[in-house]
PDB file of N, CA and C in Angstrom:
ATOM      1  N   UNK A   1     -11.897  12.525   2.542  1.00  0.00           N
ATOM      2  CA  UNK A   1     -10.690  11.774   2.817  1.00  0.00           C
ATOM      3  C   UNK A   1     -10.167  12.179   4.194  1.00  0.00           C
ATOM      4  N   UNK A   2      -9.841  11.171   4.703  1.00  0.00           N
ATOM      5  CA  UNK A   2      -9.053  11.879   6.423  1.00  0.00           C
ATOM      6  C   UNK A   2      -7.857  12.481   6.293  1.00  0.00           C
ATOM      7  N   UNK A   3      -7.538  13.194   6.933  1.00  0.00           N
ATOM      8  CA  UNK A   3      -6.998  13.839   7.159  1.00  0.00           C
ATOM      9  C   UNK A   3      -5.203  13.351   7.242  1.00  0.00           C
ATOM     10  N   UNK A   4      -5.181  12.306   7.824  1.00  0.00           N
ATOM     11  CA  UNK A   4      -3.712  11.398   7.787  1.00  0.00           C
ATOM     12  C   UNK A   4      -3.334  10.789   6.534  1.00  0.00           C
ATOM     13  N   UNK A   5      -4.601  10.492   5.667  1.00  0.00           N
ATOM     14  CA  UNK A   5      -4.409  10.070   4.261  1.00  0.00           C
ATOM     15  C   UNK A   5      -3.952  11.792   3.479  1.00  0.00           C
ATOM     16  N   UNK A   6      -4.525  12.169   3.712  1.00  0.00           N
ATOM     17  CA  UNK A   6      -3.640  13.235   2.873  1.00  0.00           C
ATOM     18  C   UNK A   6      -2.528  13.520   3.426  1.00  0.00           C
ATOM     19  N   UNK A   7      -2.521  13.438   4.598  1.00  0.00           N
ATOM     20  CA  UNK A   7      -1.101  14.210   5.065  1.00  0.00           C
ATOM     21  C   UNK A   7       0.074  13.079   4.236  1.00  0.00           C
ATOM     22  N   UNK A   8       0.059  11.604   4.328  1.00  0.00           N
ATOM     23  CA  UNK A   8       0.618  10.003   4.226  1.00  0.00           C
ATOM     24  C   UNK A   8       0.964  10.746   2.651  1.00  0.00           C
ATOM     25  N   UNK A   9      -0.041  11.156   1.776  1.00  0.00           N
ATOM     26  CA  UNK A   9      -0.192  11.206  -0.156  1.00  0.00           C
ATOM     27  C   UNK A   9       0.990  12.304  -0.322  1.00  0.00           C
ATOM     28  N   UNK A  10       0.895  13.554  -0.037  1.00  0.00           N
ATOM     29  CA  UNK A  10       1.594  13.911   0.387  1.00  0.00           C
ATOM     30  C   UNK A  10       3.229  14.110   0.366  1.00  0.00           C
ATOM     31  N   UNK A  11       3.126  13.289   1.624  1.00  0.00           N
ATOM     32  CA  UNK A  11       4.763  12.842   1.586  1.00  0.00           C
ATOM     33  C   UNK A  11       5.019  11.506   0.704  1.00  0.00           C
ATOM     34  N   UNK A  12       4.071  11.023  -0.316  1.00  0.00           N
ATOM     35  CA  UNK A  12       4.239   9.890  -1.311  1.00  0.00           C
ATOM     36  C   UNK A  12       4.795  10.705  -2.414  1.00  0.00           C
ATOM     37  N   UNK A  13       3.994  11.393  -2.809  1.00  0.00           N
ATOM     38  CA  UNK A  13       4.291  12.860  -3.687  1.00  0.00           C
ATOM     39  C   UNK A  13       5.655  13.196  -3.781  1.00  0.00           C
ATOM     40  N   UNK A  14       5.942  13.803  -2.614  1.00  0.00           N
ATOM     41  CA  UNK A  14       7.097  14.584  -2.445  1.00  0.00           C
ATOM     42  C   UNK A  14       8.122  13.234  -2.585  1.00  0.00           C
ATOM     43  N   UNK A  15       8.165  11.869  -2.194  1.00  0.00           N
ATOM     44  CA  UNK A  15       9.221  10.520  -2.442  1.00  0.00           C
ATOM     45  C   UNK A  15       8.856  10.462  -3.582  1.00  0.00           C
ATOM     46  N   UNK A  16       8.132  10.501  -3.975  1.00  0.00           N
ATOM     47  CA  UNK A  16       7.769   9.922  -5.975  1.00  0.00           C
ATOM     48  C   UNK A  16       7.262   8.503  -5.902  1.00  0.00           C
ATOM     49  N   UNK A  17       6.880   8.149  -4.501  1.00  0.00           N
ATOM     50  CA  UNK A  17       6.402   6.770  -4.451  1.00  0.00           C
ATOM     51  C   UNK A  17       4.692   6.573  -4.868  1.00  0.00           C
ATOM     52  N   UNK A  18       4.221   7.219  -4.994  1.00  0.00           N
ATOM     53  CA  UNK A  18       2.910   7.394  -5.615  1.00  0.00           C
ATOM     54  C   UNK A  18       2.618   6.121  -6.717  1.00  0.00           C
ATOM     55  N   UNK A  19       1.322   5.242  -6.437  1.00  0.00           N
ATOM     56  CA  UNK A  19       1.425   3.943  -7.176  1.00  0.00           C
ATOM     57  C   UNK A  19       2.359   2.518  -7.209  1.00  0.00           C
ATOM     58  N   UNK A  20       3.561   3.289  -6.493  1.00  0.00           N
ATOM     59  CA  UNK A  20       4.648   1.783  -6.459  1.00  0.00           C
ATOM     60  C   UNK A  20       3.515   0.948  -5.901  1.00  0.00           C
ATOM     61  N   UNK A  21       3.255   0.111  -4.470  1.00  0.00           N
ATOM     62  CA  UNK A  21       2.231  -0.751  -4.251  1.00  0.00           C
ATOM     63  C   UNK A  21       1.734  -0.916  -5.342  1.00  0.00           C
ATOM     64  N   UNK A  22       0.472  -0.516  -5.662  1.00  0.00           N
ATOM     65  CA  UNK A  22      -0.371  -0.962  -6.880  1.00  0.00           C
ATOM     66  C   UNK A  22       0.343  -1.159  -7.851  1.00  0.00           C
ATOM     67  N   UNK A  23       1.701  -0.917  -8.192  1.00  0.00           N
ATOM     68  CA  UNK A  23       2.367  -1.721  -9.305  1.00  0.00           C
ATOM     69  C   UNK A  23       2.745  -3.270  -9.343  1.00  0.00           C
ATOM     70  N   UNK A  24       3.081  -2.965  -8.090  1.00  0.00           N
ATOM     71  CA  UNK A  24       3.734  -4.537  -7.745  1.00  0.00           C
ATOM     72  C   UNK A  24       2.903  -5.389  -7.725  1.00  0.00           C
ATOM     73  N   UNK A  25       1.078  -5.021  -7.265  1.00  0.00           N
ATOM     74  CA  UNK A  25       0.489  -5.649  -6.752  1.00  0.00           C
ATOM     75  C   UNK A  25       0.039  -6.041  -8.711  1.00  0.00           C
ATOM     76  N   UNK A  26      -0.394  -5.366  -9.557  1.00  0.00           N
ATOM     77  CA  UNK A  26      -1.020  -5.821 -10.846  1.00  0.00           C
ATOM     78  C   UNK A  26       0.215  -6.024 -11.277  1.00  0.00           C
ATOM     79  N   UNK A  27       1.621  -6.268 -11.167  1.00  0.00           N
ATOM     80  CA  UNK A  27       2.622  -6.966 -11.448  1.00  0.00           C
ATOM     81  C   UNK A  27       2.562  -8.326 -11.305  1.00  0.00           C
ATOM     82  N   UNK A  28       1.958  -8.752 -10.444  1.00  0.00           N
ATOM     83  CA  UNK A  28       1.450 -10.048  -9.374  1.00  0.00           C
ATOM     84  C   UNK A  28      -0.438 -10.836  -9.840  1.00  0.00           C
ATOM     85  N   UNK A  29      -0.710  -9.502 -10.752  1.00  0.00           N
ATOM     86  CA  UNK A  29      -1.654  -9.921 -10.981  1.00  0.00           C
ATOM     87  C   UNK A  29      -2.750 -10.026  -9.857  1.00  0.00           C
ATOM     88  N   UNK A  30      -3.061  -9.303  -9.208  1.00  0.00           N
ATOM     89  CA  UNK A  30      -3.374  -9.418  -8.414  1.00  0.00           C
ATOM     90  C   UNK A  30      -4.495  -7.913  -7.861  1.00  0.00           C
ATOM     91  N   UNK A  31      -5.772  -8.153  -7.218  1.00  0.00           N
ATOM     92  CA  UNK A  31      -5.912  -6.769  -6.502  1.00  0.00           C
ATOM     93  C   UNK A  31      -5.051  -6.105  -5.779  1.00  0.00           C
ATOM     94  N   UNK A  32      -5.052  -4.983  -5.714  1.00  0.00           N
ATOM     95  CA  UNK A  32      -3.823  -4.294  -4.457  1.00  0.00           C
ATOM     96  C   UNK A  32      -4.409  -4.711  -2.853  1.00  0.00           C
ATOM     97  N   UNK A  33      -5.805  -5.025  -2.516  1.00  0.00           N
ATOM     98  CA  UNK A  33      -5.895  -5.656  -1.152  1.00  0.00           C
ATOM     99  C   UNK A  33      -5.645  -7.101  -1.356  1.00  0.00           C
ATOM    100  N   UNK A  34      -5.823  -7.748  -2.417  1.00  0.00           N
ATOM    101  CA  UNK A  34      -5.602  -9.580  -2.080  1.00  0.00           C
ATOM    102  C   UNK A  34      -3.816  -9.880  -2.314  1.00  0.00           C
ATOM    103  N   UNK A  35      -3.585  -8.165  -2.630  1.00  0.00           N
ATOM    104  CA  UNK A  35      -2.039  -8.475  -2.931  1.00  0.00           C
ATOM    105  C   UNK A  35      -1.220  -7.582  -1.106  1.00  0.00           C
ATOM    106  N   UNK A  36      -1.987  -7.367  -1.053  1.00  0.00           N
ATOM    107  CA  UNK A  36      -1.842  -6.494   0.409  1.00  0.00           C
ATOM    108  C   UNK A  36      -1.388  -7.642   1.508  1.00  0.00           C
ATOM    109  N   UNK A  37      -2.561  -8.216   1.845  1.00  0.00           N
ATOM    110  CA  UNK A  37      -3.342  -9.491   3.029  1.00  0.00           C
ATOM    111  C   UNK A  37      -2.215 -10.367   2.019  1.00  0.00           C
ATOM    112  N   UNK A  38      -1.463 -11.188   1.099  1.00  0.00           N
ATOM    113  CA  UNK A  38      -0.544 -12.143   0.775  1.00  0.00           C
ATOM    114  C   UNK A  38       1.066 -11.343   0.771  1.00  0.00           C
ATOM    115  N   UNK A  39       1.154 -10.121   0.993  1.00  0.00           N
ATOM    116  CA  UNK A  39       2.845  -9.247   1.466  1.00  0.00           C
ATOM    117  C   UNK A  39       2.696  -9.859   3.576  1.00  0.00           C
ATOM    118  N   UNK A  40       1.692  -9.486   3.787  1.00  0.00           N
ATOM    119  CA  UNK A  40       1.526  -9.456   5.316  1.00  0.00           C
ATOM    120  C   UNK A  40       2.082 -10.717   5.833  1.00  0.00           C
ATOM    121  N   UNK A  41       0.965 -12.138   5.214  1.00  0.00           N
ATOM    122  CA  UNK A  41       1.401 -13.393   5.737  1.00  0.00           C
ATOM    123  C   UNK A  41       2.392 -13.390   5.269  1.00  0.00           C
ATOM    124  N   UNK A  42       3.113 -13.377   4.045  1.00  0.00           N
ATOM    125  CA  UNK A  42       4.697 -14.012   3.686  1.00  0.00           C
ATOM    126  C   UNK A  42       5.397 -13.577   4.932  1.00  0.00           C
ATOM    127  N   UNK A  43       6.563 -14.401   4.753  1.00  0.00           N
ATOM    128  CA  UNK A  43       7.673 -14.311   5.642  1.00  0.00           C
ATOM    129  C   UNK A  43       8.518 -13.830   4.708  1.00  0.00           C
ATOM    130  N   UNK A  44       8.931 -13.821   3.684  1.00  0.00           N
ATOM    131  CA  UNK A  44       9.835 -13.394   2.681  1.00  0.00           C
ATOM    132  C   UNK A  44       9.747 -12.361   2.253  1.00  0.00           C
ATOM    133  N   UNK A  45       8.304 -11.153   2.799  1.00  0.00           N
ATOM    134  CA  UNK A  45       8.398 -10.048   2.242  1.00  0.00           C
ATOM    135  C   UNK A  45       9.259  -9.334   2.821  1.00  0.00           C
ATOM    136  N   UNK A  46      10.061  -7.585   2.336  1.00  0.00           N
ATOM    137  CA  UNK A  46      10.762  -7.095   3.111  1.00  0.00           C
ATOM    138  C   UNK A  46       9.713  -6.172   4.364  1.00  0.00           C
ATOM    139  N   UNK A  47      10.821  -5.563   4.855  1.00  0.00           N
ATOM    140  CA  UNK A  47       9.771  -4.722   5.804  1.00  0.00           C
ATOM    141  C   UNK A  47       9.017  -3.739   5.486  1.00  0.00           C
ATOM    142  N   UNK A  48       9.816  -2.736   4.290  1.00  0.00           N
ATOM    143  CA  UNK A  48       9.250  -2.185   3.670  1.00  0.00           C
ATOM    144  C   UNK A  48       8.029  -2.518   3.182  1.00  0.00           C
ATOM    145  N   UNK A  49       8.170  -3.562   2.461  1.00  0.00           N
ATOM    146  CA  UNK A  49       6.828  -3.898   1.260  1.00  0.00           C
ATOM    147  C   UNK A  49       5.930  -4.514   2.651  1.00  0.00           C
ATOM    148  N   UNK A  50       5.940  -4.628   3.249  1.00  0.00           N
ATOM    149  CA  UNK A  50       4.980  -4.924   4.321  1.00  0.00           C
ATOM    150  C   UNK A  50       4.271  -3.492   5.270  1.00  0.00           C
ATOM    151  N   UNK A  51       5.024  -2.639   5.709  1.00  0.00           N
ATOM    152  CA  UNK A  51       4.358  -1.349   5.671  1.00  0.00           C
ATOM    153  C   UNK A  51       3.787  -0.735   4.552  1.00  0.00           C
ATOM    154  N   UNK A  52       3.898  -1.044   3.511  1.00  0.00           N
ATOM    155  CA  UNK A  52       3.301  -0.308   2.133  1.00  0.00           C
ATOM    156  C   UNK A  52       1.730  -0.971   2.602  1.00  0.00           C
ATOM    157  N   UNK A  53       2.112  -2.528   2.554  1.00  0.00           N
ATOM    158  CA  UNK A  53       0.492  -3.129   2.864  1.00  0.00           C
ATOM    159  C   UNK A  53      -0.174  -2.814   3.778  1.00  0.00           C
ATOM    160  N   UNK A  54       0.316  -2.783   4.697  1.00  0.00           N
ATOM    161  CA  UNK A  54      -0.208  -2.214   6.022  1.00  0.00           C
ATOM    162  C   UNK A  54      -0.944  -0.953   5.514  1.00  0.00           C
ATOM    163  N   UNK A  55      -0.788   0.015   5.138  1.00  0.00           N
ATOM    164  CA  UNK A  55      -1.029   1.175   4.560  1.00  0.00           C
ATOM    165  C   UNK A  55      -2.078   1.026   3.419  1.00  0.00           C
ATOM    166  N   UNK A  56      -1.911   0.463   2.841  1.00  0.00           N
ATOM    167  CA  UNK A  56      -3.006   0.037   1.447  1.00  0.00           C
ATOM    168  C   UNK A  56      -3.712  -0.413   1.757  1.00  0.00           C
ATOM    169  N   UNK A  57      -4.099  -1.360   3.364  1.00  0.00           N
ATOM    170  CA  UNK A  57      -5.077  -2.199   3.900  1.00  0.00           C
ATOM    171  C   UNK A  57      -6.222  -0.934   4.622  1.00  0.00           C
ATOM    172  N   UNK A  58      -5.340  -0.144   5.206  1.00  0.00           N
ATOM    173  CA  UNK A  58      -5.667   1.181   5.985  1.00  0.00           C
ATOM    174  C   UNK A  58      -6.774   2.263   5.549  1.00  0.00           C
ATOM    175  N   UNK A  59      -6.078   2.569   4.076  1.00  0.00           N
ATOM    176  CA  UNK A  59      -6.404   3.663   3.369  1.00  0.00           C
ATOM    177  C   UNK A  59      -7.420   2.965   2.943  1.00  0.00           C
ATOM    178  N   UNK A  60      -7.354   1.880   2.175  1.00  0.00           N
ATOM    179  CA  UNK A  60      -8.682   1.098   1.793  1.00  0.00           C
ATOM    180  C   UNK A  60     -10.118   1.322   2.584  1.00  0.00           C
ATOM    181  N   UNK A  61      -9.620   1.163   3.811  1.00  0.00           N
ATOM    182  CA  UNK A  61     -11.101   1.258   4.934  1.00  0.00           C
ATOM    183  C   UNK A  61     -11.489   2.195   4.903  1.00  0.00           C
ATOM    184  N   UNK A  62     -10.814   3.537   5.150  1.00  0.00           N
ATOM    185  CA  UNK A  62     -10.897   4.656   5.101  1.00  0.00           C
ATOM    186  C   UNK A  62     -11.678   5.212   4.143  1.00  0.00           C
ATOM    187  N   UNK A  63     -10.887   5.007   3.021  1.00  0.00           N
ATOM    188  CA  UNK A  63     -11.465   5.436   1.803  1.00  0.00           C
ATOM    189  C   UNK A  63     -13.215   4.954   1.330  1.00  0.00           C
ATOM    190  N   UNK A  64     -13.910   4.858   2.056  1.00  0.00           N
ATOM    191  CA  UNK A  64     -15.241   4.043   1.518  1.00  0.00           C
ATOM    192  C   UNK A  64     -16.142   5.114   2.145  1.00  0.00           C
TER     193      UNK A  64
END
C-alpha cells in the first residue's frame, strides 16, 4: 500500500470516517467507483462528497 494511503486511513480512523463513501455508495446501490465517477459529474453533489470520490477513484488505482 503507498504510503499516502496509509497516512489518508489513518486520519479516517482517527475522524471515524472509515467506510462512510462505500456506504453511501451501496446505499445507491451502486459500486463505490461507478458511484465515485456519478458524485464527480453531478452538479448537486456537495464538495465534500466529491473529495471523498476523488479519493476512492485514487486509492482504487493504487490499490491494484
Amino acid at each position: 500500500m503507498a504510503k499516502w494511503i496509509q497516512k489518508a486511513k489513518e486520519k479516517m480512523v482517527k475522524k471515524g470516517t472509515v467506510g462512510v463513501f462505500s456506504a453511501a455508495a451501496k446505499k445507491a446501490k451502486m459500486g463505490t467507483k461507478t458511484y465515485a465517477k456519478k458524485v464527480l459529474a453531478s452538479k448537486k453533489s456537495s464538495p465534500l462528497q466529491k473529495k471523498r470520490a476523488n479519493f476512492a477513484i485514487n486509492a482504487g488505482k493504487r490499490g491494484r
